[in-house]
C-alpha atoms as a PDB file:
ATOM      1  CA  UNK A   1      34.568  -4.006 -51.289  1.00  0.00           C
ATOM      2  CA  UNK A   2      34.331  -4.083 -47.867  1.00  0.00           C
ATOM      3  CA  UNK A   3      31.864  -1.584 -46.963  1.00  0.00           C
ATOM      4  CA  UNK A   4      29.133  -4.228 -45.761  1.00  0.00           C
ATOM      5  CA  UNK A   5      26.485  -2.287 -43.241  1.00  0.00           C
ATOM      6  CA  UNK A   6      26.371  -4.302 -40.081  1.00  0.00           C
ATOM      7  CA  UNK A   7      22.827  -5.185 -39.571  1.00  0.00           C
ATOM      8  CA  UNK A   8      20.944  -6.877 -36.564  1.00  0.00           C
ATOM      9  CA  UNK A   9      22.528  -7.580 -33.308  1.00  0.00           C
ATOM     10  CA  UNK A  10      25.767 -10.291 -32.170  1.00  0.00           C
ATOM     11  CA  UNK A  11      24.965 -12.787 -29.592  1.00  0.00           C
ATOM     12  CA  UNK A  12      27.201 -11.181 -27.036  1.00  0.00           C
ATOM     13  CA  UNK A  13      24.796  -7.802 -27.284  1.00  0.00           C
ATOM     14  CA  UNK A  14      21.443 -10.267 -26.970  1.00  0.00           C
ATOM     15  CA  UNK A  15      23.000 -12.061 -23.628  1.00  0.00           C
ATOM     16  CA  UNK A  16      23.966  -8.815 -22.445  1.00  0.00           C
ATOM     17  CA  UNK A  17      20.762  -7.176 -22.492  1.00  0.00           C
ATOM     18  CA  UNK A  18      18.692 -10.207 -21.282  1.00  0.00           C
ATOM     19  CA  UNK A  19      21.076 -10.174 -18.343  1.00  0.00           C
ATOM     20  CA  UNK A  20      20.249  -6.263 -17.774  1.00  0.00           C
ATOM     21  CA  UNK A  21      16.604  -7.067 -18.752  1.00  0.00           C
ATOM     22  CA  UNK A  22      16.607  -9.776 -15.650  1.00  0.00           C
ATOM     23  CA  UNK A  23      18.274  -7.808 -13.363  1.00  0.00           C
ATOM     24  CA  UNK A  24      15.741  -5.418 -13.733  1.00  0.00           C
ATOM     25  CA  UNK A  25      12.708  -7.538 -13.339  1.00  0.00           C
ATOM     26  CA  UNK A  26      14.503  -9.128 -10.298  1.00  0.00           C
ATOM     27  CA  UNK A  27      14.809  -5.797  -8.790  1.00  0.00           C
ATOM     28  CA  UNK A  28      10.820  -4.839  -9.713  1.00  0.00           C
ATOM     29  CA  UNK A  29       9.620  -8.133  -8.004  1.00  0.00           C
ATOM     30  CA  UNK A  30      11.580  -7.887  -5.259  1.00  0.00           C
ATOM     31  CA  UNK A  31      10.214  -4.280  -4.268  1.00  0.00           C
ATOM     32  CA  UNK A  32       6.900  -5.476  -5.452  1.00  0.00           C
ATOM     33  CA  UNK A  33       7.091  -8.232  -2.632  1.00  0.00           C
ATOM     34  CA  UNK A  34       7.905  -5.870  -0.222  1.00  0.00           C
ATOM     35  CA  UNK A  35       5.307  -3.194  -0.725  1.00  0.00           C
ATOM     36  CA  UNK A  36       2.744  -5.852  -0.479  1.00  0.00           C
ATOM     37  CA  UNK A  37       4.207  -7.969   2.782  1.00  0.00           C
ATOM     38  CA  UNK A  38       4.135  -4.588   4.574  1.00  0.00           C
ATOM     39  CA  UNK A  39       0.404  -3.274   3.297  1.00  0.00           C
ATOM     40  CA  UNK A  40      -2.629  -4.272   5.480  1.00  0.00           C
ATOM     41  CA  UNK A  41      -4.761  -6.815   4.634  1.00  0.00           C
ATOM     42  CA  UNK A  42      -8.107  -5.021   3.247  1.00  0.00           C
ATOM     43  CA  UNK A  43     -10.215  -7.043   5.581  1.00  0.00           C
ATOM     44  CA  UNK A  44      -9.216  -5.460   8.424  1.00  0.00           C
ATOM     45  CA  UNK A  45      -8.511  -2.172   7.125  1.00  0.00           C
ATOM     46  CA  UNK A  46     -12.687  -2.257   6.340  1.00  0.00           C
ATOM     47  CA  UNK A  47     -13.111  -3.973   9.779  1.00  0.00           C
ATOM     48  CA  UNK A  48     -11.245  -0.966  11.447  1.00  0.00           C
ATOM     49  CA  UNK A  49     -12.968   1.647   9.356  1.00  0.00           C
ATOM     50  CA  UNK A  50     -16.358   0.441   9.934  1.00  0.00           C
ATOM     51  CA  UNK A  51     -15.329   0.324  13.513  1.00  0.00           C
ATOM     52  CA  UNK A  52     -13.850   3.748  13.878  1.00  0.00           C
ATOM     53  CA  UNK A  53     -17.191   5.114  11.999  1.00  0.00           C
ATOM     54  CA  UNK A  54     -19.469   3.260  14.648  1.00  0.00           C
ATOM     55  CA  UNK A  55     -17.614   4.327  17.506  1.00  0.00           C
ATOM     56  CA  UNK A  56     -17.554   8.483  16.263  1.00  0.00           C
ATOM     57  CA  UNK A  57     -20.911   7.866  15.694  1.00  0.00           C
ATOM     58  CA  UNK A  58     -22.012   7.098  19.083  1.00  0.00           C
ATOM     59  CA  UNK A  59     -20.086  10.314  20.167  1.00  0.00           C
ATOM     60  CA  UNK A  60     -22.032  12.650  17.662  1.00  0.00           C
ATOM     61  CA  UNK A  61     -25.134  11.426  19.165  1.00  0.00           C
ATOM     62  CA  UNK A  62     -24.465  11.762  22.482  1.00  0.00           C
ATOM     63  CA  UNK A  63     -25.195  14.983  23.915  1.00  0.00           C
ATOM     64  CA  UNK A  64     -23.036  17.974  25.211  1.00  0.00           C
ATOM     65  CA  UNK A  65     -22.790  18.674  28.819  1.00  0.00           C
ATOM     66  CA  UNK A  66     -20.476  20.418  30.915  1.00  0.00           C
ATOM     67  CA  UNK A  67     -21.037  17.745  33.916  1.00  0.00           C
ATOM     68  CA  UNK A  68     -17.903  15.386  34.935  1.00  0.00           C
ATOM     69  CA  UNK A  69     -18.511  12.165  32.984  1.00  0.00           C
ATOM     70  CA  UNK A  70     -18.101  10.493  36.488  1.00  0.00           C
ATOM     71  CA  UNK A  71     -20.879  12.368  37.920  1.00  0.00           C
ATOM     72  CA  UNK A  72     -24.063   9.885  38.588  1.00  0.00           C
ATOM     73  CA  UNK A  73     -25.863  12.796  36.793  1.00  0.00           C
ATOM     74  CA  UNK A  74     -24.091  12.995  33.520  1.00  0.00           C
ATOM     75  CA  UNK A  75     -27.035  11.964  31.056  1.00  0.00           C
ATOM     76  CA  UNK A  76     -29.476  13.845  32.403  1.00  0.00           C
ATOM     77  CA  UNK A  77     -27.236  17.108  32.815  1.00  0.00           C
END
């Protein structure tokens, strides 16, 4: 009788997909590395936030005039 079901897997197929398997990985981490050597540090994206926030701030407040801002009259226009 030699209708034995083949059950489980040969060492060949196990090597073969922990090879794929690795591969994979390899490929994730590399990508990984990248997206994060090229991102800005979070520091300095606040520091440049809080800047930009300050600095359209101060031009909301100031008012609107029609003078030249070179004009020795300009805050009093």
């Amino acid at each position: 009788m030699s209708s034995r079901r083949q059950r489980g897997l040969t060492i060949i197929e196990l090597v073969v997909f922990i090879v794929v398997l690795s591969v994979g990985l390899v490929g994730i981490m590399v990508l990984f590395n990248q997206v994060t050597r090229a991102s800005p540090d979070p520091v300095v994206r606040k520091q440049a936030l809080a800047l930009a926030q300050s600095v359209m701030e101060e031009v909301m407040l100031r008012g609107f005039t029609y003078c030249d801002p070179d004009d020795a009259a300009v805050f009093t226009a």
